[in-house]
N, C-alpha and C. Protein backbone atom coordinates (compact mmCIF):
# COMPACT_ATOMS: atom_id res chain seq x y z
N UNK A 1 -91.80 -145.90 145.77
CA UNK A 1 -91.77 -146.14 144.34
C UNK A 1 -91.93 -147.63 144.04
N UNK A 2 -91.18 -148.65 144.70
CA UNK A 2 -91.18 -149.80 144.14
C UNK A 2 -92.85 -150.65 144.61
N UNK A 3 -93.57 -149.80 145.41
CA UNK A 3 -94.72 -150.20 145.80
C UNK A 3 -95.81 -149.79 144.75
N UNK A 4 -95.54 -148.73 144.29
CA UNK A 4 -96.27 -148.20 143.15
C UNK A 4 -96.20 -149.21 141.77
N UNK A 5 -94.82 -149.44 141.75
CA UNK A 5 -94.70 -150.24 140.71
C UNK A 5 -95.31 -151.86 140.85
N UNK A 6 -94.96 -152.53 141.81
CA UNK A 6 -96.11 -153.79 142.17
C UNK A 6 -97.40 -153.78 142.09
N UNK A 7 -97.67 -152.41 142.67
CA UNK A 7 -99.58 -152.04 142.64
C UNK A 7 -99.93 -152.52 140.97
N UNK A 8 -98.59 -151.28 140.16
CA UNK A 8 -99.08 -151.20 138.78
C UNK A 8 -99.32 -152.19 137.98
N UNK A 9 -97.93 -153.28 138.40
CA UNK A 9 -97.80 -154.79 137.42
C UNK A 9 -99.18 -155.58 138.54
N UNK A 10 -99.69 -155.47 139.13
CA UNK A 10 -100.61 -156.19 139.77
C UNK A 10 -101.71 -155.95 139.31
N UNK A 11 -102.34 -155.02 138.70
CA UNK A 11 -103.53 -154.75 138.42
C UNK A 11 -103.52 -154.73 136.60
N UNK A 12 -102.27 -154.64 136.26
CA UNK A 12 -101.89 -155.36 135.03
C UNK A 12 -102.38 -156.98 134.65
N UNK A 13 -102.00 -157.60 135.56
CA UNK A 13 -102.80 -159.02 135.82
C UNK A 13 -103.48 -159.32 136.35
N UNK A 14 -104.73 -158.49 137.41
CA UNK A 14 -106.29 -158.29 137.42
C UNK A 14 -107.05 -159.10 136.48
N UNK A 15 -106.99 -158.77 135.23
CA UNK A 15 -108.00 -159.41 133.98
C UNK A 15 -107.82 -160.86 133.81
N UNK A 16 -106.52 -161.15 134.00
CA UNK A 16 -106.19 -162.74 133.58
C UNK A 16 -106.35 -163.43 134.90
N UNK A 17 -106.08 -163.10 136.03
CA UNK A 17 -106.17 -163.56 137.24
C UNK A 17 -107.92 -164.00 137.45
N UNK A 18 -108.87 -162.80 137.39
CA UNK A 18 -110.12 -163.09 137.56
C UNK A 18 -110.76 -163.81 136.40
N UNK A 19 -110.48 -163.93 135.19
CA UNK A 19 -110.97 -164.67 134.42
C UNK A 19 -110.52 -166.12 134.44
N UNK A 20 -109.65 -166.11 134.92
CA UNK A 20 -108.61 -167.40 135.03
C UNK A 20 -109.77 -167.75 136.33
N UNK A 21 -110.43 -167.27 137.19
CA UNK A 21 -111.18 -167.59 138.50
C UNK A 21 -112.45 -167.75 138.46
N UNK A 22 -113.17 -166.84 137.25
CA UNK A 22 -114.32 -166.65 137.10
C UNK A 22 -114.93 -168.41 136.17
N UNK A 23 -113.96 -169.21 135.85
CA UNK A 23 -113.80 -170.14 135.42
C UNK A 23 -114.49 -170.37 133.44
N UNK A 24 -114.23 -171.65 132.97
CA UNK A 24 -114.74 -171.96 132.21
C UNK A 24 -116.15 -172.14 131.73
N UNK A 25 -116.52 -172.20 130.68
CA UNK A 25 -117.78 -172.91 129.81
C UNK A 25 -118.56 -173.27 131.02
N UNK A 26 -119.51 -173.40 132.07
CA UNK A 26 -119.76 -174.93 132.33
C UNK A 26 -119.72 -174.61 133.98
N UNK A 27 -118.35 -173.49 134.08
CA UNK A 27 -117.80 -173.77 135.71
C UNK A 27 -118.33 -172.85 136.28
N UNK A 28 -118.49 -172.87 137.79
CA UNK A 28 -118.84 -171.72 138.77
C UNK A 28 -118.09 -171.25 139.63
N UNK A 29 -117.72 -170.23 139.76
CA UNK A 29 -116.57 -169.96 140.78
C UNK A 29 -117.49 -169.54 142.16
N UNK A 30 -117.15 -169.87 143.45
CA UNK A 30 -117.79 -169.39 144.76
C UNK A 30 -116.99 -168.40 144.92
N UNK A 31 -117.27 -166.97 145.21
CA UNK A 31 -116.63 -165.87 146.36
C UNK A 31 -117.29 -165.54 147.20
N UNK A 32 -115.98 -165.09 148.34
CA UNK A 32 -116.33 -165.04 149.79
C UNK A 32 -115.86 -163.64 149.99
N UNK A 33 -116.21 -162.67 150.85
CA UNK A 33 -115.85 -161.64 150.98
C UNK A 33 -115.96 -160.80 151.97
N UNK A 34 -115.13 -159.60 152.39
CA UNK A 34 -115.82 -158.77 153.26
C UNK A 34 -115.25 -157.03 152.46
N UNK A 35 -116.08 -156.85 153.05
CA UNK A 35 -115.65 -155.13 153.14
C UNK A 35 -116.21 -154.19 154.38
N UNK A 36 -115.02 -153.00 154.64
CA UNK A 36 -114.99 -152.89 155.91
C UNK A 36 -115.49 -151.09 155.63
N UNK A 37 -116.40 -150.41 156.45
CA UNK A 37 -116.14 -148.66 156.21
C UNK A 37 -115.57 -148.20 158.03
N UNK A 38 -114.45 -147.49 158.35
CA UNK A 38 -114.47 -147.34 159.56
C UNK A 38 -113.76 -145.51 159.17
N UNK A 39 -114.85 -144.88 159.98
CA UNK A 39 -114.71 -143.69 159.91
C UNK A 39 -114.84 -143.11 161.20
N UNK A 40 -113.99 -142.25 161.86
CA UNK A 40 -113.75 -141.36 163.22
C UNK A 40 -113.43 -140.49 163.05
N UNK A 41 -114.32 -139.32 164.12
CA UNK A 41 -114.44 -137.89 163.69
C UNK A 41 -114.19 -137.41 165.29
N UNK A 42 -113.10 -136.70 165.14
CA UNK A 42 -113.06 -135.76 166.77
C UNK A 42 -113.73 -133.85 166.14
N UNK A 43 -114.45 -133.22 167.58
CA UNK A 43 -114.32 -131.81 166.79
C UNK A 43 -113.75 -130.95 168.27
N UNK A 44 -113.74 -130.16 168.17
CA UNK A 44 -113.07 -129.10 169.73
C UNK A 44 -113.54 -128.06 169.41
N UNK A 45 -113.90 -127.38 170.50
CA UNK A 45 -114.34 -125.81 171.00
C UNK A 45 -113.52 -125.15 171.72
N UNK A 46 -113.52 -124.24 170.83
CA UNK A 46 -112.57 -123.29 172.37
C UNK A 46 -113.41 -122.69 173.58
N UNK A 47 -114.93 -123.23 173.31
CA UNK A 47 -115.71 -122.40 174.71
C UNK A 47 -116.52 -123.85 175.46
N UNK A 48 -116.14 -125.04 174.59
CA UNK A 48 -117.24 -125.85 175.35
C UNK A 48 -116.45 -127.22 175.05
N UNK A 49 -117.09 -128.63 175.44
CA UNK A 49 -116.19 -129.77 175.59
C UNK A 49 -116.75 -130.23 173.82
N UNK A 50 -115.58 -130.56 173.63
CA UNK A 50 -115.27 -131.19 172.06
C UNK A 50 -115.89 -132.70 172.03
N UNK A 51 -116.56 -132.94 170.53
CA UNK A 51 -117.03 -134.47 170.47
C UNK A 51 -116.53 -135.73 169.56
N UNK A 52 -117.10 -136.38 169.50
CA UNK A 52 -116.21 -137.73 169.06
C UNK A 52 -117.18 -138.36 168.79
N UNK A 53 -116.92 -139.01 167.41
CA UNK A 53 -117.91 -139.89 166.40
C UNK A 53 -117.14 -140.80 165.99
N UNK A 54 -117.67 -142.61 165.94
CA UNK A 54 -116.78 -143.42 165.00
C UNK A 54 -118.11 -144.37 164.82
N UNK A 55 -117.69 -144.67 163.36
CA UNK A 55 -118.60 -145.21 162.58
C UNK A 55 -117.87 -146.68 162.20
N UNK A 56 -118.28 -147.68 162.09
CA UNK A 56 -117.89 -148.90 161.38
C UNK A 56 -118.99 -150.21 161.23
N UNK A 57 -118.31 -150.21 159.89
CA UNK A 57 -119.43 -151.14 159.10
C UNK A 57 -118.51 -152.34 158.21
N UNK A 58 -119.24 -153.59 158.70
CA UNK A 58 -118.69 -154.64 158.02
C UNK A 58 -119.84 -155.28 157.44
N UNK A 59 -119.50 -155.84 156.20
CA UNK A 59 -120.29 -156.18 155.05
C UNK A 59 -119.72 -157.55 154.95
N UNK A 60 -120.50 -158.61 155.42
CA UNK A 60 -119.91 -160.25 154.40
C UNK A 60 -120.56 -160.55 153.82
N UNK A 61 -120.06 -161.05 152.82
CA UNK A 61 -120.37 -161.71 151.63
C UNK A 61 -120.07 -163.13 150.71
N UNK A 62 -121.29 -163.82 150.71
CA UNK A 62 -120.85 -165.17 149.92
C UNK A 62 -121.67 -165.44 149.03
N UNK A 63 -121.12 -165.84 147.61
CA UNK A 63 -122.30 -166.22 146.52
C UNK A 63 -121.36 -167.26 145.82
N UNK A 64 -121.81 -167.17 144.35
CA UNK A 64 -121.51 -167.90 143.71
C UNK A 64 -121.23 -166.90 141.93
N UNK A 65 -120.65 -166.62 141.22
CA UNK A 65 -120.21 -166.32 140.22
C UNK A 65 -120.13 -167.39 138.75
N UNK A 66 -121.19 -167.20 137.85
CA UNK A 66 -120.98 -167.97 136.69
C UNK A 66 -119.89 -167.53 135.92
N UNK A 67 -119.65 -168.34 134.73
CA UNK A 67 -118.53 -168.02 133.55
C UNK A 67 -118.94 -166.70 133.03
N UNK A 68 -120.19 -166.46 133.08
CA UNK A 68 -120.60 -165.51 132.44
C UNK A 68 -120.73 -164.09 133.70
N UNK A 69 -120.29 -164.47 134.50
CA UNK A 69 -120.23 -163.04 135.41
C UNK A 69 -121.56 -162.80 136.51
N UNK A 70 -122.46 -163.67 135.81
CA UNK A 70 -123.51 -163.30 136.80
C UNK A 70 -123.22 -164.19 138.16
N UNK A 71 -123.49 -163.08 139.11
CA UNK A 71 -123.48 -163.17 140.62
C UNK A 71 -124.58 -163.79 141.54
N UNK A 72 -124.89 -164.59 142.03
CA UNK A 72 -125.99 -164.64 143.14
C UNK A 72 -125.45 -165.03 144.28
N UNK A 73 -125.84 -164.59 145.37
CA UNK A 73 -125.48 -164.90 146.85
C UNK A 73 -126.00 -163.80 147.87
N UNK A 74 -125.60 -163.98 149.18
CA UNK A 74 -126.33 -162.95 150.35
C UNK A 74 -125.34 -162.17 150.75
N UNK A 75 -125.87 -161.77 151.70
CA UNK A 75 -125.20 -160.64 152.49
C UNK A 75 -125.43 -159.86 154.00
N UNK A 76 -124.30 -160.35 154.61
CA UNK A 76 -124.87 -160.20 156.47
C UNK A 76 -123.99 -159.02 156.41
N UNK A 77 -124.68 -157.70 157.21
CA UNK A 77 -123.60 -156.55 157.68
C UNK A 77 -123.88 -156.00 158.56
N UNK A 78 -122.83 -155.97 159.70
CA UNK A 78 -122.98 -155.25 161.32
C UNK A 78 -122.26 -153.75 161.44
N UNK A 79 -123.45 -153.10 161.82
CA UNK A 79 -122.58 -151.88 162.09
C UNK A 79 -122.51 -150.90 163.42
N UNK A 80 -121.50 -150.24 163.92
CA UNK A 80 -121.59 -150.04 165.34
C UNK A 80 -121.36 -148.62 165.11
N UNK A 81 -122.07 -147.65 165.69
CA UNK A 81 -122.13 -146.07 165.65
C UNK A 81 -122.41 -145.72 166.97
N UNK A 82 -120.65 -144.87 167.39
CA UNK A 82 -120.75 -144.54 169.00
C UNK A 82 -120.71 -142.91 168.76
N UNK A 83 -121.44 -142.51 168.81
CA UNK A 83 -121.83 -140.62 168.88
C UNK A 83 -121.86 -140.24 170.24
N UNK A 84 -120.53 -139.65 170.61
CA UNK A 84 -119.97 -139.21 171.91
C UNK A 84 -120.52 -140.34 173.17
N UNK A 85 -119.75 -141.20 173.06
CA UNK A 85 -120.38 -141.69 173.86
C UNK A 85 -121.87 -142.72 174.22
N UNK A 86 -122.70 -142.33 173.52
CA UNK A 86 -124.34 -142.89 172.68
C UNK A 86 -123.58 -144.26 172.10
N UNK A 87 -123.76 -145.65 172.26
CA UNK A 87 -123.31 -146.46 171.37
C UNK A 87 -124.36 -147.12 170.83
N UNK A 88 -124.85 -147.48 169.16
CA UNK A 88 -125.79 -148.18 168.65
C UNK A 88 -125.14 -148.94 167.47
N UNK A 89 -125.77 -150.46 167.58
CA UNK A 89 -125.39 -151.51 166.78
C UNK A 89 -126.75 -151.65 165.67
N UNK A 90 -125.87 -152.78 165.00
CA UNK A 90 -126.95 -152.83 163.79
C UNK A 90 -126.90 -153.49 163.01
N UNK A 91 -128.15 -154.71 162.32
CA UNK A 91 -127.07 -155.53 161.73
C UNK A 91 -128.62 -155.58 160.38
N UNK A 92 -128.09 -156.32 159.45
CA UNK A 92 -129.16 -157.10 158.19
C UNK A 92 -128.87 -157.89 157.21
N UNK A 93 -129.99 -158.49 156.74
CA UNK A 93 -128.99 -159.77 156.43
C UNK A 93 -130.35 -159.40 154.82
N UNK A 94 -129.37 -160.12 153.81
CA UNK A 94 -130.25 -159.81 152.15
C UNK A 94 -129.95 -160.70 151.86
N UNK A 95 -130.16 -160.72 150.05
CA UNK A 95 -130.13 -161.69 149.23
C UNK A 95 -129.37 -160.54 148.47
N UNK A 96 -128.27 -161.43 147.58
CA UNK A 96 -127.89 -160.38 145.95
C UNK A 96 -128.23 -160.95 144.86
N UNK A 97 -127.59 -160.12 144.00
CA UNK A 97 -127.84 -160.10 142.32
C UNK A 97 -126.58 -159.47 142.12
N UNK A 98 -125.63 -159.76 140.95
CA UNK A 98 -124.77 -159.19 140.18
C UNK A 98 -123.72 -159.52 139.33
N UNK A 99 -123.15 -158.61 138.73
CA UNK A 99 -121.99 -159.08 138.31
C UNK A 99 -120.78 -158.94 138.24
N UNK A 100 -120.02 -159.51 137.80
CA UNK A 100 -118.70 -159.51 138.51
C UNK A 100 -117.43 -159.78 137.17
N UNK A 101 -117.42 -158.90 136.96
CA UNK A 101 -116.30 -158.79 135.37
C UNK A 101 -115.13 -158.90 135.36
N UNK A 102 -114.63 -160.09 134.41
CA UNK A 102 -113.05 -160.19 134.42
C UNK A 102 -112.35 -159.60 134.47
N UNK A 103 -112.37 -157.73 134.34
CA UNK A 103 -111.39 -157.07 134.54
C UNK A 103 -111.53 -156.22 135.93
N UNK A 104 -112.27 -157.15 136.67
CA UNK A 104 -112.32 -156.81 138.12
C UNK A 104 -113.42 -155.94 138.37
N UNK A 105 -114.16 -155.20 137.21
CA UNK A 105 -115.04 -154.86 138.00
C UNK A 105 -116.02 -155.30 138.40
N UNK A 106 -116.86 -154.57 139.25
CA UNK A 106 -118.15 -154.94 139.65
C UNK A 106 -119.66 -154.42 139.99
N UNK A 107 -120.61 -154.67 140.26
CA UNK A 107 -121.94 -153.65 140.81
C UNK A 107 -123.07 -155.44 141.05
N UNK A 108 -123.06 -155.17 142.37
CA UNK A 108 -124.01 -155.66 143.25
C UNK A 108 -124.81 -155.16 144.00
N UNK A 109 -126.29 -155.42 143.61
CA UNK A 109 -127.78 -155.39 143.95
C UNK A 109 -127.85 -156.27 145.60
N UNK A 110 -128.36 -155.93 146.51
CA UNK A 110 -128.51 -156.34 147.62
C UNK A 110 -130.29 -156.20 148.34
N UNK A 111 -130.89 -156.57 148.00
CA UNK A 111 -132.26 -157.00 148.62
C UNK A 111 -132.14 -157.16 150.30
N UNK A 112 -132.29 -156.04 151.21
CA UNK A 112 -132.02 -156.12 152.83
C UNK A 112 -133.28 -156.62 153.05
N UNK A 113 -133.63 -157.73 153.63
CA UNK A 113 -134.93 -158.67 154.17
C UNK A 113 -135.26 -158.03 155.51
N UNK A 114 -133.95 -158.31 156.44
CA UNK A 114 -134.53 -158.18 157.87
C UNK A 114 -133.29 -156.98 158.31
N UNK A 115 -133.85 -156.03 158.99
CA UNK A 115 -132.45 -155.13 159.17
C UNK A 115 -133.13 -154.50 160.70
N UNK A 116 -132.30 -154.09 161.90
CA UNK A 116 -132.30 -154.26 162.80
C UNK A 116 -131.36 -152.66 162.81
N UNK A 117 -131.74 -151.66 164.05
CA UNK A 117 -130.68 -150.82 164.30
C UNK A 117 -130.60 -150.33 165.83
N UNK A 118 -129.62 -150.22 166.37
CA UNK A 118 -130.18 -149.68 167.91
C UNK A 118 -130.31 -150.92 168.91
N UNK A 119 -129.90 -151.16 170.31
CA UNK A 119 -130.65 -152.06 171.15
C UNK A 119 -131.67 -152.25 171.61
N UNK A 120 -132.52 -152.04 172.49
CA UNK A 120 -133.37 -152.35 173.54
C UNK A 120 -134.09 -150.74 172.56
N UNK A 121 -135.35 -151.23 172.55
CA UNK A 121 -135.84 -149.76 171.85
C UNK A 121 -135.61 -149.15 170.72
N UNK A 122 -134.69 -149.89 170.03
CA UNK A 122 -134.73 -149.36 169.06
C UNK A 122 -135.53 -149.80 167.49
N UNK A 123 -134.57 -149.01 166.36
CA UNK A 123 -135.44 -149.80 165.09
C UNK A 123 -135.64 -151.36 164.79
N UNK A 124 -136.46 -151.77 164.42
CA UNK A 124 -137.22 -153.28 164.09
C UNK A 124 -137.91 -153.15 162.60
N UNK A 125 -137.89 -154.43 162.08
CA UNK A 125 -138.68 -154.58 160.50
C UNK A 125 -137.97 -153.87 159.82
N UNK A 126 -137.22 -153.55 159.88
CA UNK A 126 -136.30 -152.95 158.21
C UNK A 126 -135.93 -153.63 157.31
N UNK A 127 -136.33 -153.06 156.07
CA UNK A 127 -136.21 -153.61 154.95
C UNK A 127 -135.60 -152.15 153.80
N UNK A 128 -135.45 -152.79 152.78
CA UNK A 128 -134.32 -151.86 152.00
C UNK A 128 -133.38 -152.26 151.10
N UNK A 129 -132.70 -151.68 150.33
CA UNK A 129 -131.88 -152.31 148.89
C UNK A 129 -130.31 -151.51 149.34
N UNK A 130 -129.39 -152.06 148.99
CA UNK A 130 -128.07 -151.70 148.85
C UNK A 130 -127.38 -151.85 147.35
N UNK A 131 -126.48 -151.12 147.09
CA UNK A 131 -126.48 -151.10 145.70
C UNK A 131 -124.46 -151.13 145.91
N UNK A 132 -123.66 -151.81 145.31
CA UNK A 132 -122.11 -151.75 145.46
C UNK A 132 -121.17 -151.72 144.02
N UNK A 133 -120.43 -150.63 143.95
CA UNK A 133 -120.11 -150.45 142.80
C UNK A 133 -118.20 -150.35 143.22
N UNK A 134 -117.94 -151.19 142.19
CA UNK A 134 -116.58 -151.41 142.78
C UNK A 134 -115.25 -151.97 142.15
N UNK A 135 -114.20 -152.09 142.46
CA UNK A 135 -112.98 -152.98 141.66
C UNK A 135 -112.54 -153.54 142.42
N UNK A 136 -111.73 -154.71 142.05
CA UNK A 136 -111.04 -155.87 142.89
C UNK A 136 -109.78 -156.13 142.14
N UNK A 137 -108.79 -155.88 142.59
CA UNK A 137 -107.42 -156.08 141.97
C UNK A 137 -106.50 -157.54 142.68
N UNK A 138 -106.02 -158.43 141.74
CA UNK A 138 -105.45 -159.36 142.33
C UNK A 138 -104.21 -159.27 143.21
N UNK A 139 -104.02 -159.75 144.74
CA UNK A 139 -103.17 -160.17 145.32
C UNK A 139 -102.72 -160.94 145.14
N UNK A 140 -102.93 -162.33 145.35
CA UNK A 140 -102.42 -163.40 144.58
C UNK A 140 -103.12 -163.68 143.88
N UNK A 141 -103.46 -165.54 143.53
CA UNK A 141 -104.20 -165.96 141.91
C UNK A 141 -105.77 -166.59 142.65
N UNK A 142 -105.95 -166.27 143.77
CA UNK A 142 -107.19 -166.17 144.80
C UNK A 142 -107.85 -165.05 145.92
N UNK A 143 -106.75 -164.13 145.53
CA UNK A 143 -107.24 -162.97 146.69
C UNK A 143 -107.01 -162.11 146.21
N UNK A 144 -108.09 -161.28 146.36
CA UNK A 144 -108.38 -159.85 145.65
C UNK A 144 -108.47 -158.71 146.66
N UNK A 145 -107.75 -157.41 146.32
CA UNK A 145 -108.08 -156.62 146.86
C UNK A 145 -109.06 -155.26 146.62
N UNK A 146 -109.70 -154.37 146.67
CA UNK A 146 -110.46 -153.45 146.10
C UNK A 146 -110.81 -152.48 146.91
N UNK A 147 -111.79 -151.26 146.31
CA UNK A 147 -112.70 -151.00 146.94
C UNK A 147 -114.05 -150.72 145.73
N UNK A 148 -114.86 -149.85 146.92
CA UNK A 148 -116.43 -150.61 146.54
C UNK A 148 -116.85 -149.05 147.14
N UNK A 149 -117.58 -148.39 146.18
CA UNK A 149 -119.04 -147.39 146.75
C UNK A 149 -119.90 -147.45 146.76
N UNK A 150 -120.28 -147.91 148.37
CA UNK A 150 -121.83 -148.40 148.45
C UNK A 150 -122.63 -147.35 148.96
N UNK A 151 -124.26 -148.07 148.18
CA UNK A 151 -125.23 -146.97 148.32
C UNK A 151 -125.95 -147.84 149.18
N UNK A 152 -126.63 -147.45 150.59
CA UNK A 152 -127.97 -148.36 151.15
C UNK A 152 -128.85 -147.08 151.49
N UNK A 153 -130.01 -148.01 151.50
CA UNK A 153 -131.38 -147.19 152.22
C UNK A 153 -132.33 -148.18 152.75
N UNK A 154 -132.46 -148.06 154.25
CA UNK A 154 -133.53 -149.25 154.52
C UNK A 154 -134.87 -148.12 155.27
N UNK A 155 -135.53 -148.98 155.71
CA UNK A 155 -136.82 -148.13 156.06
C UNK A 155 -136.95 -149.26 156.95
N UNK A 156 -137.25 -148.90 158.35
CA UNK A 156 -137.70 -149.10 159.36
C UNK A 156 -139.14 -149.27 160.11
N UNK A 157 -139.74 -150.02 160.58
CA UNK A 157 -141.32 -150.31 160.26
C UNK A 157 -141.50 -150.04 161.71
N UNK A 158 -140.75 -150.48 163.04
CA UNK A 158 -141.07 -150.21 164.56
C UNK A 158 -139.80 -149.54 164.96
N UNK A 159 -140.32 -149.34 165.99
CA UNK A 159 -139.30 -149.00 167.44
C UNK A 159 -139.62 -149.66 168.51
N UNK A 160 -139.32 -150.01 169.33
CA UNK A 160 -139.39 -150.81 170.35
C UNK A 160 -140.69 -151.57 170.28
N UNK A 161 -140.45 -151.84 169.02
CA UNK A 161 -141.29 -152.97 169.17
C UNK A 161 -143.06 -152.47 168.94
N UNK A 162 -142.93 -151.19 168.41
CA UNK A 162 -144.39 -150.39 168.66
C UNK A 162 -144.16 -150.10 167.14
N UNK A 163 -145.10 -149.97 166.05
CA UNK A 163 -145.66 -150.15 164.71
C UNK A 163 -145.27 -148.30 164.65
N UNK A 164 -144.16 -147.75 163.34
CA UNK A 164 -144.10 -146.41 163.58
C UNK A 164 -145.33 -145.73 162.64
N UNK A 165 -145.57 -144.41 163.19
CA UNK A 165 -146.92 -144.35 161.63
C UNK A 165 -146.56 -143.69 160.57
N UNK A 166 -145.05 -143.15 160.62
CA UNK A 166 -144.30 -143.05 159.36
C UNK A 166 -142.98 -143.88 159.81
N UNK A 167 -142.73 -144.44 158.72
CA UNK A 167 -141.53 -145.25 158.98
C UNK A 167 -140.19 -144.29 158.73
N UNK A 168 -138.96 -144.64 160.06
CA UNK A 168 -137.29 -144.15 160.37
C UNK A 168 -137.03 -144.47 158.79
N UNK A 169 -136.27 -143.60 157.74
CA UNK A 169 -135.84 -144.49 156.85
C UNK A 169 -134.24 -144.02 156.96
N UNK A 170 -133.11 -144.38 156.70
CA UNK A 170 -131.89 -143.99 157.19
C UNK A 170 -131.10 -144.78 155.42
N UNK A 171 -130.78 -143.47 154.91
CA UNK A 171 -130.16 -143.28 153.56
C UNK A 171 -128.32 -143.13 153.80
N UNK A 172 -127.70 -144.07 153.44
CA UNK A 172 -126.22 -143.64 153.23
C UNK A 172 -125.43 -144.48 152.14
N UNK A 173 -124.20 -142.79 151.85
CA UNK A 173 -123.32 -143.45 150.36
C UNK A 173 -122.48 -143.50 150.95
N UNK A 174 -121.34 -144.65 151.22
CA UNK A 174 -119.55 -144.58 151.80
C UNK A 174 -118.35 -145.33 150.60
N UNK A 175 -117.47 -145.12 150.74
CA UNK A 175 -116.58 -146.30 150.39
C UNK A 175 -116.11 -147.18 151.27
N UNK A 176 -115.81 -148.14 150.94
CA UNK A 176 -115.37 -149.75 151.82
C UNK A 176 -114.27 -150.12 150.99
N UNK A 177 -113.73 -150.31 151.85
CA UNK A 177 -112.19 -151.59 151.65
C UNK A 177 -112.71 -152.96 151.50
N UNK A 178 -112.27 -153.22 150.52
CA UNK A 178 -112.76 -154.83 149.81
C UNK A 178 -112.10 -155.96 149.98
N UNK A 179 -112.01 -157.47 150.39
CA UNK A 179 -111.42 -158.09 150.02
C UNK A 179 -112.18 -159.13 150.05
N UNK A 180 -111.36 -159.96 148.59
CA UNK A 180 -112.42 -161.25 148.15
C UNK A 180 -111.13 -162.42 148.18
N UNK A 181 -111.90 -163.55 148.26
CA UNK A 181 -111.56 -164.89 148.01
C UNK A 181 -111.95 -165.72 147.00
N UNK A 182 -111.66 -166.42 146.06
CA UNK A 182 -112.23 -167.20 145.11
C UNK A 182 -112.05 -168.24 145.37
N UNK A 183 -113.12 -169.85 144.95
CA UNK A 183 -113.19 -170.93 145.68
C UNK A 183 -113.46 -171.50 144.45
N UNK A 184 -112.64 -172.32 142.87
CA UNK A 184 -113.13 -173.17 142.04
C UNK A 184 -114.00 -174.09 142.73
């Protein structure tokens, strides 16, 4: 109960906290950020050997935030997918667009430039948009906590390095655990 009640008076002062950050007339606030998706899946058979999936994805993030909410900055995110055993990494790096509203919310545009999946053999040239829709509630009067439902889709141009003649395209929606920093 008394955790519920801190959550409640905390997100009570969300609006004044981020506007108080998002700064004045004139000012720019820098945020820094990450958000994390980590998802693990066991299944079992009663006639055959049971499997195991874990997914995790980290998203950083640094831009810059006007008075007026608009967002610009990039975005590097690594992700590691071990399917029984099978392990594949993955990483891409964008540009954003967005904005970022004093009462914590948010939705950021992500432009993926170069995106990479798989080791030795795997996908090459990916490119693709991410889309993040989300809230950030104040911890203290610089650290925010949230989450975020992100949409990506990149499209994949090789495989090992060999030109595909339809391009891998790999579509996913998750939620992520958020946390931001603000830098007057």
């Amino acid at each position: 109960m008394k955790f519920l009640i801190i959550f409640l008076v905390t997100l009570g002062f969300t609006p004044f906290l981020l506007a108080k950050n998002i700064g004045n007339e004139g000012d720019t606030t820098y945020v820094a950020g990450m958000s994390v998706f980590y998802y693990n899946q066991a299944t079992e058979s009663g006639s055959g050997p049971g499997g195991h999936a874990t997914h995790t994805i980290y998203d950083l993030k640094a831009g810059r935030a006007s008075n007026k909410g608009l967002y610009l900055g990039v975005i590097y995110s690594s992700r590691n997918d071990d399917l029984a055993g099978a392990a594949a990494a993955g990483s891409h790096l964008g540009a954003s667009i967005g904005y970022f509203g004093r009462s914590g919310l948010h939705a950021v545009a992500h432009y993926i430039a170069a995106a990479s999946l798989g080791s030795a053999g795997g996908f090459t040239k990916g490119t693709g948009l991410q889309a993040d829709f989300g809230y950030l509630a104040s911890a203290t009067s610089n650290f925010f906590i949230g989450v975020d439902i992100s949409y990506r889709s990149i499209s994949y141009q090789e495989q090992g390095g060999v030109a595909l003649a339809s391009p891998f395209k790999q579509t996913e929606l998750f939620p992520m655990l958020s946390f931001a920093f603000t830098l007057m």
